[in-house]
Protein backbone atom coordinates (compact mmCIF):
# COMPACT_ATOMS: atom_id res chain seq x y z
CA UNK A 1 74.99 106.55 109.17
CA UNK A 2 73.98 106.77 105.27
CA UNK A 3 77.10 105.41 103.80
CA UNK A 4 75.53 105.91 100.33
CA UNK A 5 75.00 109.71 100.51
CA UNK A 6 77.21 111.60 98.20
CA UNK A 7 78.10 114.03 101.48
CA UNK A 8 79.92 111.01 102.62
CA UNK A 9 81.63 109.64 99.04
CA UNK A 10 84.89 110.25 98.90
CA UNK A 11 87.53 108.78 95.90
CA UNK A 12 90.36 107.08 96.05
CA UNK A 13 93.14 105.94 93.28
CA UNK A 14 93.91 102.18 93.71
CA UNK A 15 93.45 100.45 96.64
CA UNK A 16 93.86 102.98 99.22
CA UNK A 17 90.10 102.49 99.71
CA UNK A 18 90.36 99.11 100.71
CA UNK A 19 92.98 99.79 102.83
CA UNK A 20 91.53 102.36 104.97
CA UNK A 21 88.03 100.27 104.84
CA UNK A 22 88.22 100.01 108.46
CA UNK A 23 90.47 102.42 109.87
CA UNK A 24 89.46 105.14 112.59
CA UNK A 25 88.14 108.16 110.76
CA UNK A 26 91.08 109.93 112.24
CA UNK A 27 93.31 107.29 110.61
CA UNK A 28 91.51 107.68 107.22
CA UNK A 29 92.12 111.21 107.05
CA UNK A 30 96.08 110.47 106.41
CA UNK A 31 95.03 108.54 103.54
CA UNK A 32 93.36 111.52 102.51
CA UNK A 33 96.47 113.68 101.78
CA UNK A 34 97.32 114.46 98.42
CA UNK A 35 94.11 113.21 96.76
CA UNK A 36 90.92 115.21 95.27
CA UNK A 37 90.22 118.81 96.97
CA UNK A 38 86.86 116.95 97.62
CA UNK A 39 88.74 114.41 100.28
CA UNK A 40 91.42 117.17 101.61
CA UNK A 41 88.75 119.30 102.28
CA UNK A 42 88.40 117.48 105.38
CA UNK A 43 91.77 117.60 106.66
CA UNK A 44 93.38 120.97 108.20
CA UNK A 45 95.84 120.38 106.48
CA UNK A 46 94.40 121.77 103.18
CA UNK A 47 93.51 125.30 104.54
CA UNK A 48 96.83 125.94 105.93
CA UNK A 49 99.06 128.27 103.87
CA UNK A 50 96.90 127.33 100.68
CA UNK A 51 95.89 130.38 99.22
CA UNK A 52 93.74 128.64 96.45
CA UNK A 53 91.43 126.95 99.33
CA UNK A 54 91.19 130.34 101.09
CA UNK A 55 90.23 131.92 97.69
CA UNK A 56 87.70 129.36 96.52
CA UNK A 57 86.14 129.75 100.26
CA UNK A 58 85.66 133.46 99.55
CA UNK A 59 84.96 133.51 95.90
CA UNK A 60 81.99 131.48 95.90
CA UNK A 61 81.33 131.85 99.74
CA UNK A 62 81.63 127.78 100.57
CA UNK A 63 81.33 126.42 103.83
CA UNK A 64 85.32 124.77 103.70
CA UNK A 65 86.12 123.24 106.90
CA UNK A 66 88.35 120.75 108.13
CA UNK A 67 85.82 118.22 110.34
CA UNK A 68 87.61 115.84 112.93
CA UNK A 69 84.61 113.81 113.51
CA UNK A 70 82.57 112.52 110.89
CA UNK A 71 78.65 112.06 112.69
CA UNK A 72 74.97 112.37 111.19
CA UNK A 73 75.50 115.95 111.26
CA UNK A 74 78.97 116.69 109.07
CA UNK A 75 77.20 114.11 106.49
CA UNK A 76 74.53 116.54 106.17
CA UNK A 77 76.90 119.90 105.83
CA UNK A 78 78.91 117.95 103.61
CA UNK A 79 75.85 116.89 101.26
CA UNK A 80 74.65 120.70 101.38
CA UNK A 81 78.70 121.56 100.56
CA UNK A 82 78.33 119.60 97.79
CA UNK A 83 75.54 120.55 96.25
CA UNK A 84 76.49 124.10 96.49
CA UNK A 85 80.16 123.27 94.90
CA UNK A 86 77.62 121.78 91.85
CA UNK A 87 75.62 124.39 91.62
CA UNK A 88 78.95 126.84 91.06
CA UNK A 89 80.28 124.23 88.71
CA UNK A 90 77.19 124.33 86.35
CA UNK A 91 76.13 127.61 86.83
């Protein structure tokens, strides 16, 4: 996999990163509650009674969804995601 795409960057404050290094992706997404919308957009937790996620979905028509297994092909819908978050941002 292409660790080094921005569809698979995510941030983390301190050294949560380091710590989840070389967890199970399953185990990684805990560490991913309560961060940047960018890492809880993988979680189901952040579309469940969170009206703001539901409204940014519809506003701007993004492809939000929670992905359980992170292959070749969620990198790729997550680098498209991203680029079409960018293009909203800067329009």
């Amino acid at each position: 996999m292409e660790r080094n795409r921005l569809g698979s960057i995510l941030l983390l404050k301190g050294k949560n990163n380091i710590s989840s290094n070389n967890e199970a992706y399953s185990d990684k997404l805990k560490t991913y509650a309560n961060t940047l919308y960018w890492n809880e957009t993988l979680r189901a937790d952040a579309y469940k009674s969170k009206l703001d996620m539901t409204q940014l979905k519809e506003r701007f028509g993004l492809q939000l969804e929670l992905i359980d297994h992170f292959g070749p092909n969620e990198l790729e819908a997550r680098q498209k995601l991203l680029f079409e978050i960018a293009t909203v941002v800067w329009q």
